[in-house]
C-alpha atoms as a PDB file:
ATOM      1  CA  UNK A   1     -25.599  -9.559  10.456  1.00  0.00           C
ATOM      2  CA  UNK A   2     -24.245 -12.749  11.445  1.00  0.00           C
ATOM      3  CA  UNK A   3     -21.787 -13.342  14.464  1.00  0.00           C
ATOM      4  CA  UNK A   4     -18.804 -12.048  14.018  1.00  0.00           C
ATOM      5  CA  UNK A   5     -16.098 -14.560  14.262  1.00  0.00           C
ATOM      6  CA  UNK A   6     -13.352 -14.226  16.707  1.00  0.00           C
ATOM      7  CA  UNK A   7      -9.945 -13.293  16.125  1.00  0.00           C
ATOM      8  CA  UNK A   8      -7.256 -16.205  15.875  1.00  0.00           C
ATOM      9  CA  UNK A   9      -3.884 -15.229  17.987  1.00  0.00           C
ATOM     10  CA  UNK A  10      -0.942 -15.578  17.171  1.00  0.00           C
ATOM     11  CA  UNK A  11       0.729 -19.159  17.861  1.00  0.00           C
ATOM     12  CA  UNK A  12       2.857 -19.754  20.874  1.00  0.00           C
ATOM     13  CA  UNK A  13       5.551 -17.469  21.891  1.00  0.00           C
ATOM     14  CA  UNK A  14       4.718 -14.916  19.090  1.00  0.00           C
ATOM     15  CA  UNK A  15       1.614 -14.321  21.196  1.00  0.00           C
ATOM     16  CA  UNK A  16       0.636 -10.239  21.349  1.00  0.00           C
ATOM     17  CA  UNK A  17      -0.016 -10.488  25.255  1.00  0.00           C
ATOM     18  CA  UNK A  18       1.093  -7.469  26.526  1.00  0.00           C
ATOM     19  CA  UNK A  19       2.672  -9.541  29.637  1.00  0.00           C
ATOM     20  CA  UNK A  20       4.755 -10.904  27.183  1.00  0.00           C
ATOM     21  CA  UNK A  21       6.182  -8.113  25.347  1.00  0.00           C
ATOM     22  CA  UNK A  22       6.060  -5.514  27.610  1.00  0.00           C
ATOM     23  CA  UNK A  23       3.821  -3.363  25.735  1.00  0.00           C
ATOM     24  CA  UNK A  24       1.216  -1.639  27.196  1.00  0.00           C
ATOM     25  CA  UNK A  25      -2.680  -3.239  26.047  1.00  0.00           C
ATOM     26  CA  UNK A  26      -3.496   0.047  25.224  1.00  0.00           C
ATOM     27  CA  UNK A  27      -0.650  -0.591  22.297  1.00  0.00           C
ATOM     28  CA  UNK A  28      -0.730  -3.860  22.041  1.00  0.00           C
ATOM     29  CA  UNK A  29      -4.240  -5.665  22.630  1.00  0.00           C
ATOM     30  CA  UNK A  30      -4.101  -9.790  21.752  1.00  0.00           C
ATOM     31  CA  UNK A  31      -7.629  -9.312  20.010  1.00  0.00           C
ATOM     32  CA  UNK A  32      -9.222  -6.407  18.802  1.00  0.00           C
ATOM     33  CA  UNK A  33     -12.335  -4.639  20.363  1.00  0.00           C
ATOM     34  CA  UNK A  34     -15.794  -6.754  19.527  1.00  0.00           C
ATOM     35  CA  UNK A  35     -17.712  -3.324  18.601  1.00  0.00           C
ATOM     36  CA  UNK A  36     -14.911  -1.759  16.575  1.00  0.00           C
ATOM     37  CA  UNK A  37     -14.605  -4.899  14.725  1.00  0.00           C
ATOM     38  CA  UNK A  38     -18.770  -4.937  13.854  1.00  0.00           C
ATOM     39  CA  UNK A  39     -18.156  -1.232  13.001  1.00  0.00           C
ATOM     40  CA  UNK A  40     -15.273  -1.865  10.819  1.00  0.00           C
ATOM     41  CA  UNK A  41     -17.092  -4.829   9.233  1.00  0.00           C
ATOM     42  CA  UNK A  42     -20.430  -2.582   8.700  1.00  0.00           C
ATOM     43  CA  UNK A  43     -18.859  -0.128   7.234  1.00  0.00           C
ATOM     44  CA  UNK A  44     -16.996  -2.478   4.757  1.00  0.00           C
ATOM     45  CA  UNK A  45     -20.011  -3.931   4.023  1.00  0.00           C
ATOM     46  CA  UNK A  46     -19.567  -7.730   5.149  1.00  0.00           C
ATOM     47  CA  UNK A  47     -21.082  -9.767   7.985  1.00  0.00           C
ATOM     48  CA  UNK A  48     -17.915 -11.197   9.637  1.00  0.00           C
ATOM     49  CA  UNK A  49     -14.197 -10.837  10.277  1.00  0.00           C
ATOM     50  CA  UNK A  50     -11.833 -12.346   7.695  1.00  0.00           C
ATOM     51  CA  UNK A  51      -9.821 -14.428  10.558  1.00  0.00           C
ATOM     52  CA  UNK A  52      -6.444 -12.903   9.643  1.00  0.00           C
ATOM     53  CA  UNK A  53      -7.556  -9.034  10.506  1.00  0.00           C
ATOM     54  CA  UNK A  54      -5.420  -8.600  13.415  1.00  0.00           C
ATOM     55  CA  UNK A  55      -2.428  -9.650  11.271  1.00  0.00           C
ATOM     56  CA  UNK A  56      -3.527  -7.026   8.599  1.00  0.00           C
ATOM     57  CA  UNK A  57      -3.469  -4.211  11.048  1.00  0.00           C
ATOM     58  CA  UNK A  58      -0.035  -5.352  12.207  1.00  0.00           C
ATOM     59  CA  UNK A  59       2.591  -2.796  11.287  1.00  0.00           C
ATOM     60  CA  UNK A  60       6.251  -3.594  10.393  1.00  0.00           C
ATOM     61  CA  UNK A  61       7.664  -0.812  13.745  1.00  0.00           C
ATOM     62  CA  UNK A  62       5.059  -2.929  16.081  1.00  0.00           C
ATOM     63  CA  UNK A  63       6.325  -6.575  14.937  1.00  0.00           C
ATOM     64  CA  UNK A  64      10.027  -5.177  14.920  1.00  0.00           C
ATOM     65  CA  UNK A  65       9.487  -3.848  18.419  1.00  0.00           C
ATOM     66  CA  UNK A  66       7.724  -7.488  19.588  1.00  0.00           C
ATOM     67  CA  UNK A  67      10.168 -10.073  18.634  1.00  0.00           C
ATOM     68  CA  UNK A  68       9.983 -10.241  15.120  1.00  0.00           C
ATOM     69  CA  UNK A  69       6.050 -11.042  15.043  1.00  0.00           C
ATOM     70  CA  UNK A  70       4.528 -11.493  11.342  1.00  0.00           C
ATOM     71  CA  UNK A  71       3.670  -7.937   9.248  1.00  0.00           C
ATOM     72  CA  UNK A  72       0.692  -6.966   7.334  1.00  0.00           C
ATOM     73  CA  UNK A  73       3.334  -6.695   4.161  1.00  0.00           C
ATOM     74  CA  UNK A  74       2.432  -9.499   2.497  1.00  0.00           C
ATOM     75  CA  UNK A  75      -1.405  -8.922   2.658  1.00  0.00           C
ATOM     76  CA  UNK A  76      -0.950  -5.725   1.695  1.00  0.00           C
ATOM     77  CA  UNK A  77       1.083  -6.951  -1.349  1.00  0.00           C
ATOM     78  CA  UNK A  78      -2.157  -9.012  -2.075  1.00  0.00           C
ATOM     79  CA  UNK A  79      -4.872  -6.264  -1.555  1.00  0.00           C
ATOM     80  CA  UNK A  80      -3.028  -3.938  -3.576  1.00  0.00           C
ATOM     81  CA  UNK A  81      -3.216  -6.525  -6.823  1.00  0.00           C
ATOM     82  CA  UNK A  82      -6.816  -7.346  -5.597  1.00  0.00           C
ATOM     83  CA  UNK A  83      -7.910  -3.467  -5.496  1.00  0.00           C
ATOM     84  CA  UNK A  84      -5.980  -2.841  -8.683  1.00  0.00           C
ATOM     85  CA  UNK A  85      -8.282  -6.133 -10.800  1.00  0.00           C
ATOM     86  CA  UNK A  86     -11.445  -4.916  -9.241  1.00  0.00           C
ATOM     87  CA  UNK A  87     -11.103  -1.309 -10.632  1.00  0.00           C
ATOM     88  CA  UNK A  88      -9.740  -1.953 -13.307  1.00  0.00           C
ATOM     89  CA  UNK A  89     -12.392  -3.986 -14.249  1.00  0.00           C
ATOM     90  CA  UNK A  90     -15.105  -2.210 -12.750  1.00  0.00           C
ATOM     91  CA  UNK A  91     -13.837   0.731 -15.224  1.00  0.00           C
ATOM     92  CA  UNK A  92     -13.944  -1.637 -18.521  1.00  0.00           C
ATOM     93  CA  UNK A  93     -17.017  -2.531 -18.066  1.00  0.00           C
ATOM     94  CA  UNK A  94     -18.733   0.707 -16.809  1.00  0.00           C
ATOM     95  CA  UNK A  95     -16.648   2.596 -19.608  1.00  0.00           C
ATOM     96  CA  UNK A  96     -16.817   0.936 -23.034  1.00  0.00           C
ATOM     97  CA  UNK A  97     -16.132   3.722 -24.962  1.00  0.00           C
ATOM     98  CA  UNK A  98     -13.342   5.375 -22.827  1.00  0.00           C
ATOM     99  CA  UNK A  99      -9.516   4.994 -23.965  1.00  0.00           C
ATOM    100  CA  UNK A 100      -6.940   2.834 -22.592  1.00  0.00           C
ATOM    101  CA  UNK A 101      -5.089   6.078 -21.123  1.00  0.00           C
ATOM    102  CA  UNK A 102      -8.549   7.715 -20.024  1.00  0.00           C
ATOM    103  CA  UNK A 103      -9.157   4.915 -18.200  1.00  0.00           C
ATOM    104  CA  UNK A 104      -5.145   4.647 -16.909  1.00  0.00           C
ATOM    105  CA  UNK A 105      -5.602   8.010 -15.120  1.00  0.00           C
ATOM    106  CA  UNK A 106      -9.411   7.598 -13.757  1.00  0.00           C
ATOM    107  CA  UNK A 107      -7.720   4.478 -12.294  1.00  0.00           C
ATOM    108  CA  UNK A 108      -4.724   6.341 -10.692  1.00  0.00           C
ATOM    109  CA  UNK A 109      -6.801   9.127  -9.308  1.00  0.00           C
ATOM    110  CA  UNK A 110      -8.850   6.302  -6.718  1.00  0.00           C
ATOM    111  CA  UNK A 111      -6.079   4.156  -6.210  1.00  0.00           C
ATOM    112  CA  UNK A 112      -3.307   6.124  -4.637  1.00  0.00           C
ATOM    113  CA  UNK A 113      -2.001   6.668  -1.435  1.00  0.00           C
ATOM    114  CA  UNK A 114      -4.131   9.535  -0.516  1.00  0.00           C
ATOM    115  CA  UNK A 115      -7.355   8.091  -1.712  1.00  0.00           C
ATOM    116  CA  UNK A 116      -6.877   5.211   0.019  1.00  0.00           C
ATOM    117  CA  UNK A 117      -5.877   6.765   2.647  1.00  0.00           C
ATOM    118  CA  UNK A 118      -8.722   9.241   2.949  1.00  0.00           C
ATOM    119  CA  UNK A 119     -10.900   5.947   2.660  1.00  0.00           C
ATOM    120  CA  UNK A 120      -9.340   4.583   5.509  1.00  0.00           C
ATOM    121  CA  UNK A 121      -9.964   7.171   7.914  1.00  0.00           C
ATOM    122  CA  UNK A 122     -14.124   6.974   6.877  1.00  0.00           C
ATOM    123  CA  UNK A 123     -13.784   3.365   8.295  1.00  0.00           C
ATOM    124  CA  UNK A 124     -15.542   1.815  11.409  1.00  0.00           C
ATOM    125  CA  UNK A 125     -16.132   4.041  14.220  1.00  0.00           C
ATOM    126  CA  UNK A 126     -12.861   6.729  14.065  1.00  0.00           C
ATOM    127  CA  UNK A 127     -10.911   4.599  10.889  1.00  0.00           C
ATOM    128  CA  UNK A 128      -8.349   2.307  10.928  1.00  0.00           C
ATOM    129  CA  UNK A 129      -5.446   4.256  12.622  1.00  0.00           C
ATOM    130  CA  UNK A 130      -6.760   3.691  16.099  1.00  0.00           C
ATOM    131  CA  UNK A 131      -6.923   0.024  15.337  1.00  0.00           C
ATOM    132  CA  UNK A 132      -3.674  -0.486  13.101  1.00  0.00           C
ATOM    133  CA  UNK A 133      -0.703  -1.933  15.791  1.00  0.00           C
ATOM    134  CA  UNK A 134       2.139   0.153  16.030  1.00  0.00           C
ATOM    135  CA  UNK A 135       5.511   0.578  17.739  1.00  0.00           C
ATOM    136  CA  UNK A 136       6.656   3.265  19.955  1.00  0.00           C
ATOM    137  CA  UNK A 137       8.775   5.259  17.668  1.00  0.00           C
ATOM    138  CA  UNK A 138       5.525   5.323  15.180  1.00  0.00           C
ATOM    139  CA  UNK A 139       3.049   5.965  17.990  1.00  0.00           C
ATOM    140  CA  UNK A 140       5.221   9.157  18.746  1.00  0.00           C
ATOM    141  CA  UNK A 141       5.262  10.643  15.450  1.00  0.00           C
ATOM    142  CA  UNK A 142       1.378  10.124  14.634  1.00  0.00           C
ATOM    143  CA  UNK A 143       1.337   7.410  12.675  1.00  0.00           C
ATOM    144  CA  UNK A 144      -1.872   5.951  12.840  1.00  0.00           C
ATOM    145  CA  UNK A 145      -2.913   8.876  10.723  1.00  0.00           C
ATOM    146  CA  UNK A 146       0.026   8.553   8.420  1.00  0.00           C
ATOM    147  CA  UNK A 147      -1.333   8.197   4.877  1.00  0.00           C
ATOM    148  CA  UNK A 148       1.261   5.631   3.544  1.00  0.00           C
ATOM    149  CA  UNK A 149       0.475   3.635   6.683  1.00  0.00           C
ATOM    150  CA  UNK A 150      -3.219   3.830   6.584  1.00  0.00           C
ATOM    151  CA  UNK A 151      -3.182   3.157   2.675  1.00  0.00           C
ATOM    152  CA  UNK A 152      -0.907  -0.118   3.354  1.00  0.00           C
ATOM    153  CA  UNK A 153      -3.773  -1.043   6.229  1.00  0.00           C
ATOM    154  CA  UNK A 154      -6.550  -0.639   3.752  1.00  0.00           C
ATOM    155  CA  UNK A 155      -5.053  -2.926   1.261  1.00  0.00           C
ATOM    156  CA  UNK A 156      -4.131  -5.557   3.964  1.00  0.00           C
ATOM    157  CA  UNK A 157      -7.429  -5.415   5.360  1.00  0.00           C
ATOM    158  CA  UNK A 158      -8.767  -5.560   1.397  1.00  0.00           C
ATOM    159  CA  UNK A 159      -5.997  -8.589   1.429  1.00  0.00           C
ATOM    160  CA  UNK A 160      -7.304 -10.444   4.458  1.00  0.00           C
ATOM    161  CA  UNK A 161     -10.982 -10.395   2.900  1.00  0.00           C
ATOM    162  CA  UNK A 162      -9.963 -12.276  -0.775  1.00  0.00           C
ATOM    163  CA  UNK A 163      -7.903 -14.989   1.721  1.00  0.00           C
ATOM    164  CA  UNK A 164     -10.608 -15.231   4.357  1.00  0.00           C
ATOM    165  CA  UNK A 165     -13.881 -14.693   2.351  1.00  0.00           C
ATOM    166  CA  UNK A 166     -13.376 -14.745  -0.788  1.00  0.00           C
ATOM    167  CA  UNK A 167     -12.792 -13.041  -4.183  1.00  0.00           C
ATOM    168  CA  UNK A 168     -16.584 -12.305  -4.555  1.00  0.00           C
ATOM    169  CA  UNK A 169     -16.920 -10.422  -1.168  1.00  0.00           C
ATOM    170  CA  UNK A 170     -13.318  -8.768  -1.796  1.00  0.00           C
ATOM    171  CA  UNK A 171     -15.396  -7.464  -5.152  1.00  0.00           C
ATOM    172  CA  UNK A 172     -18.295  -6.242  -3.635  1.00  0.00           C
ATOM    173  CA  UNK A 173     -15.864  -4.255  -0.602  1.00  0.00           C
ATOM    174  CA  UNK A 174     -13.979  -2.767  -3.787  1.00  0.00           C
ATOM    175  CA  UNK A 175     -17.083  -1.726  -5.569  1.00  0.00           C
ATOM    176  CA  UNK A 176     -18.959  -0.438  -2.125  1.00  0.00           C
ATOM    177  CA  UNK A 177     -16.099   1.796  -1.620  1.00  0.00           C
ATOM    178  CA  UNK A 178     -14.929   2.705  -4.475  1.00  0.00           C
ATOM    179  CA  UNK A 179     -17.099   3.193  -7.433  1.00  0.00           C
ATOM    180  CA  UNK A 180     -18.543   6.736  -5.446  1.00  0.00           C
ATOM    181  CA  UNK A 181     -14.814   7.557  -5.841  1.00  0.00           C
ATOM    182  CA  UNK A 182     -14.669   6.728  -9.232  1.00  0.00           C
ATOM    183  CA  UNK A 183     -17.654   8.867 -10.050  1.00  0.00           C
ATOM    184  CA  UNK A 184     -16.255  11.712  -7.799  1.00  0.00           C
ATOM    185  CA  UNK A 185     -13.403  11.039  -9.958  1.00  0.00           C
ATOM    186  CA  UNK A 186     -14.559  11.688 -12.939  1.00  0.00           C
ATOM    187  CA  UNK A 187     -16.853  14.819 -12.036  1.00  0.00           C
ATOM    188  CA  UNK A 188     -13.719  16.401 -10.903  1.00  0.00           C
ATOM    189  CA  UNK A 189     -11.294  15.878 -14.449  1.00  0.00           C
ATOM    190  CA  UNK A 190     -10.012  13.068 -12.994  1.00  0.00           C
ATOM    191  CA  UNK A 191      -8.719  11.623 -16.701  1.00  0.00           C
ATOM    192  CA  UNK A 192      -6.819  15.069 -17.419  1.00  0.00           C
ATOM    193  CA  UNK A 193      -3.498  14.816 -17.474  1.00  0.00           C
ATOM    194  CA  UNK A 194      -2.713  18.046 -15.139  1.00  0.00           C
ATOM    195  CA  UNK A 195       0.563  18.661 -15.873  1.00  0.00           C
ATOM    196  CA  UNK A 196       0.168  19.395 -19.934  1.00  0.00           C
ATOM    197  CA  UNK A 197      -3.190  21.636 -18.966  1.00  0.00           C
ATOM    198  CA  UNK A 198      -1.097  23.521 -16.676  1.00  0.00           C
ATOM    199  CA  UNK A 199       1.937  23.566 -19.087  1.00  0.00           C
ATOM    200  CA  UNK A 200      -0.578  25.127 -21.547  1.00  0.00           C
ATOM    201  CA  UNK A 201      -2.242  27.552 -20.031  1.00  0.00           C
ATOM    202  CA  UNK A 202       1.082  29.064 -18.300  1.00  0.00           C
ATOM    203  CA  UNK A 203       2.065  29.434 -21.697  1.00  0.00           C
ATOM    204  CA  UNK A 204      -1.069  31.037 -23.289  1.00  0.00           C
ATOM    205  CA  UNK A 205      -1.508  33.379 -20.305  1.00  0.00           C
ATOM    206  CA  UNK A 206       2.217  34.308 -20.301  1.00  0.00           C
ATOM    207  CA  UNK A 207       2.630  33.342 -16.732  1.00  0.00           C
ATOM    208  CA  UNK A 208       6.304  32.059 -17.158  1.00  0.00           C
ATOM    209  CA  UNK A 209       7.641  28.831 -17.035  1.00  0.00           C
ATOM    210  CA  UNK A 210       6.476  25.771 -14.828  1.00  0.00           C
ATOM    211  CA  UNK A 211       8.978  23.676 -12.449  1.00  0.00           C
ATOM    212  CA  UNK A 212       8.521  21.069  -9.748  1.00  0.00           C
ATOM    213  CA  UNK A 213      10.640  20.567  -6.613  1.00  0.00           C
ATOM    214  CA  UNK A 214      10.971  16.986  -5.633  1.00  0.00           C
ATOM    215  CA  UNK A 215      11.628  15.915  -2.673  1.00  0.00           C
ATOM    216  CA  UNK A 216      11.557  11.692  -1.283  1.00  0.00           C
ATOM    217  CA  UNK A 217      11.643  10.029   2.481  1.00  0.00           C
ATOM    218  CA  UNK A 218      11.015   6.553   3.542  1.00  0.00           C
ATOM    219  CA  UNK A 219      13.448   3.967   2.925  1.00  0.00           C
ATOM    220  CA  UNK A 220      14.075   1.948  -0.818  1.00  0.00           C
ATOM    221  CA  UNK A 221      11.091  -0.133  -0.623  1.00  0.00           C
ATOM    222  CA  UNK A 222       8.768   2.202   0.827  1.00  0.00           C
ATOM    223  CA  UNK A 223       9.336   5.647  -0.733  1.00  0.00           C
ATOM    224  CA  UNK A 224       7.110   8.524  -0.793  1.00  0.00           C
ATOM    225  CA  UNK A 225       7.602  11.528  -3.115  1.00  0.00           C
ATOM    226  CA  UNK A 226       6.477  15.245  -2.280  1.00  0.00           C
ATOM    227  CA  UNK A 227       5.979  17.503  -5.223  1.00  0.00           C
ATOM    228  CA  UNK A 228       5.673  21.688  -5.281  1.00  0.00           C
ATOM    229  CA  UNK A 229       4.771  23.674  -8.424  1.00  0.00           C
ATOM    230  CA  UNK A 230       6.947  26.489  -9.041  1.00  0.00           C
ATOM    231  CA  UNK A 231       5.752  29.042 -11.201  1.00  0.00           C
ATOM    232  CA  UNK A 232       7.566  32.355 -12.138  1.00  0.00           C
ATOM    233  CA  UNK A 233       9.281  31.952  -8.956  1.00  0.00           C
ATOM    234  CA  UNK A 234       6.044  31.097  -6.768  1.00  0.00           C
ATOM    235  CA  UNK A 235       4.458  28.173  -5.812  1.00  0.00           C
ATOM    236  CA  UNK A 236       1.202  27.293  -6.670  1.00  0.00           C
ATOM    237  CA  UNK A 237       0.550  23.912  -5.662  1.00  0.00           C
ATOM    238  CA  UNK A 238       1.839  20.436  -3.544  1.00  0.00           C
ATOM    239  CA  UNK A 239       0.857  16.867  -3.628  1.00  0.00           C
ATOM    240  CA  UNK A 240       2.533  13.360  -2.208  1.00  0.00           C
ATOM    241  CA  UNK A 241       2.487  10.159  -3.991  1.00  0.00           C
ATOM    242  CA  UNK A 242       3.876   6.919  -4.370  1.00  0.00           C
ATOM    243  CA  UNK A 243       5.802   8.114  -7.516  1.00  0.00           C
ATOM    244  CA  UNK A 244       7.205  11.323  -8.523  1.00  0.00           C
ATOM    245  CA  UNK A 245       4.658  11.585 -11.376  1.00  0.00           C
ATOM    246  CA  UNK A 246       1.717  10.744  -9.254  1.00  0.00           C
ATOM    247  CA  UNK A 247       2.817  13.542  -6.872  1.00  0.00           C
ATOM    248  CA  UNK A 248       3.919  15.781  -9.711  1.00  0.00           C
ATOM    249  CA  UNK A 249       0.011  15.174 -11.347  1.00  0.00           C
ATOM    250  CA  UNK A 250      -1.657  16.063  -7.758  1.00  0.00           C
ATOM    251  CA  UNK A 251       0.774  19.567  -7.713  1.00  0.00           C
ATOM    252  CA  UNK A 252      -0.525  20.340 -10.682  1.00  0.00           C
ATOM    253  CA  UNK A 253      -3.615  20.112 -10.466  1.00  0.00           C
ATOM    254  CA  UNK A 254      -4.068  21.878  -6.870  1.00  0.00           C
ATOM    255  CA  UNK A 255      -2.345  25.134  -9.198  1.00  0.00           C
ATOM    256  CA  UNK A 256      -4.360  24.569 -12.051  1.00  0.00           C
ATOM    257  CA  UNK A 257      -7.615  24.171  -9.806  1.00  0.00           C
ATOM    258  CA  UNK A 258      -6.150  27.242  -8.630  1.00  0.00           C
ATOM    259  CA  UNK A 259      -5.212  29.239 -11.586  1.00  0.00           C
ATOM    260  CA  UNK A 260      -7.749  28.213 -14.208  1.00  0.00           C
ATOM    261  CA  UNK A 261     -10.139  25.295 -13.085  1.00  0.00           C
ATOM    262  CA  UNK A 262     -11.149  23.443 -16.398  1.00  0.00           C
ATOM    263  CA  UNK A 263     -14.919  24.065 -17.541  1.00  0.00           C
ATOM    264  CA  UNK A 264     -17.207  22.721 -15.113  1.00  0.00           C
ATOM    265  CA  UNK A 265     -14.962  22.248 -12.095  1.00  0.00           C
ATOM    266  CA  UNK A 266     -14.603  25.098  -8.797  1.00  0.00           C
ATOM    267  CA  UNK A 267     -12.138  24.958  -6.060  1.00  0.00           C
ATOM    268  CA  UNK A 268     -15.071  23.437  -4.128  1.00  0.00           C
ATOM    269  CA  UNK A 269     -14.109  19.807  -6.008  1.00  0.00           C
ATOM    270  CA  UNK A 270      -9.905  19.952  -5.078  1.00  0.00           C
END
């Protein structure tokens, strides 16, 4: 592995010395820690540090808190398209014969805020939430292992590497950590569409009719919807998404993988 390169700072007054803001370096470090940026990079899969990391794992509540300092928003607006090419092509290749909407909802079922987020936490030594840059109000209520936080990280991070390195390497991150998704994916009905299977079989096993309760937080640009499946009266089943049908999909299948797992699937693959 080559030598890592080392982390630019910030320009001038926008520096993230903790003399200067009056955060604490436990909060706040200028330059993240040499080994848990080679464990980060080994478990990505690439021999150095794209040089805009730190800026990646810098959180809208830390820059707010800091002087107005720059976000990770933007790169995480650019890993998101970045992830979203890579799979999608990984997926038209691998999967000639697969339909447009198969292929829609294998997609959806890697990239998501809990799958990214659950890739997230695998990475480095302890995941990204002990190295993503938070303020005080965040810090409080556990955010480093906040999914819609870690999932934005990811993406930045996945942003920082097309900038930095390159399109090719951002590829080969994608593929390393997501294709054994993708084929977790599809072992586990990934391409159903959850909500009509558990439509159906409430109706042909006369269990009543099927509801969800919808709930949001976060503000306008940064919502996240919780979904619970009601059935008869009960409920059977949760998920959290971006959307309300991506959470409504992962409700319904926790109560279907409850109620009548398709052929070939167990509760051991929810």
């Amino acid at each position: 592995m080559r030598e890592l390169r080392p982390l630019r700072r910030p320009p001038g007054p926008r520096s993230l010395n903790p003399d200067a803001t009056g955060v604490s370096a436990s909060s706040s470090t200028s330059a993240l820690p040499d080994q848990a940026v080679a464990h980060l990079c080994d478990s990505l899969g690439i021999a150095e540090a794209p040089a805009s990391l730190q800026l990646a794992l810098t959180h809208r509540s830390f820059a707010y808190e800091n002087g107005g300092l720059p976000t990770n928003e933007r790169l995480e607006f650019l890993g998101d398209a970045v992830l979203g090419v890579h799979v999608t092509e990984y997926l038209f290749r691998e999967f000639p014969d697969l339909p447009e909407g198969r292929l829609a909802k294998l997609r959806s079922a890697v990239v998501n805020m809990r799958a990214l987020a659950d890739i997230a936490r695998r990475l480095g030594d302890g995941g990204l939430g002990p190295l993503v840059l938070l303020g005080r109000g965040e810090i409080v209520t556990g955010g480093a292992n906040k999914d819609s936080i870690l999932a934005d990280a990811f993406e930045a991070v996945l942003g920082a590497i097309h900038l930095d390195l390159g399109p090719d390497v951002a590829r080969d991150v994608v593929r390393r950590l997501l294709v054994p998704e993708i084929t977790a994916a599809i072992s586990t009905g990934a391409g159903l569409d959850w909500k009509t299977y558990l439509q159906e079989h409430c109706a042909g096993a006369g269990l009543g009719s099927v509801t969800y309760q919808i709930s949001q937080d976060g503000p306008d640009h940064d919502k996240v919807f919780s979904a619970v499946v009601v059935i008869a009266g009960d409920d059977y089943g949760s998920g959290i998404g971006r959307t309300k049908k991506e959470a409504e999909q992962l409700a319904a299948r926790q109560a279907a993988m409850q109620l009548a797992p398709p052929e070939g699937l167990t509760m051991d693959d929810n």
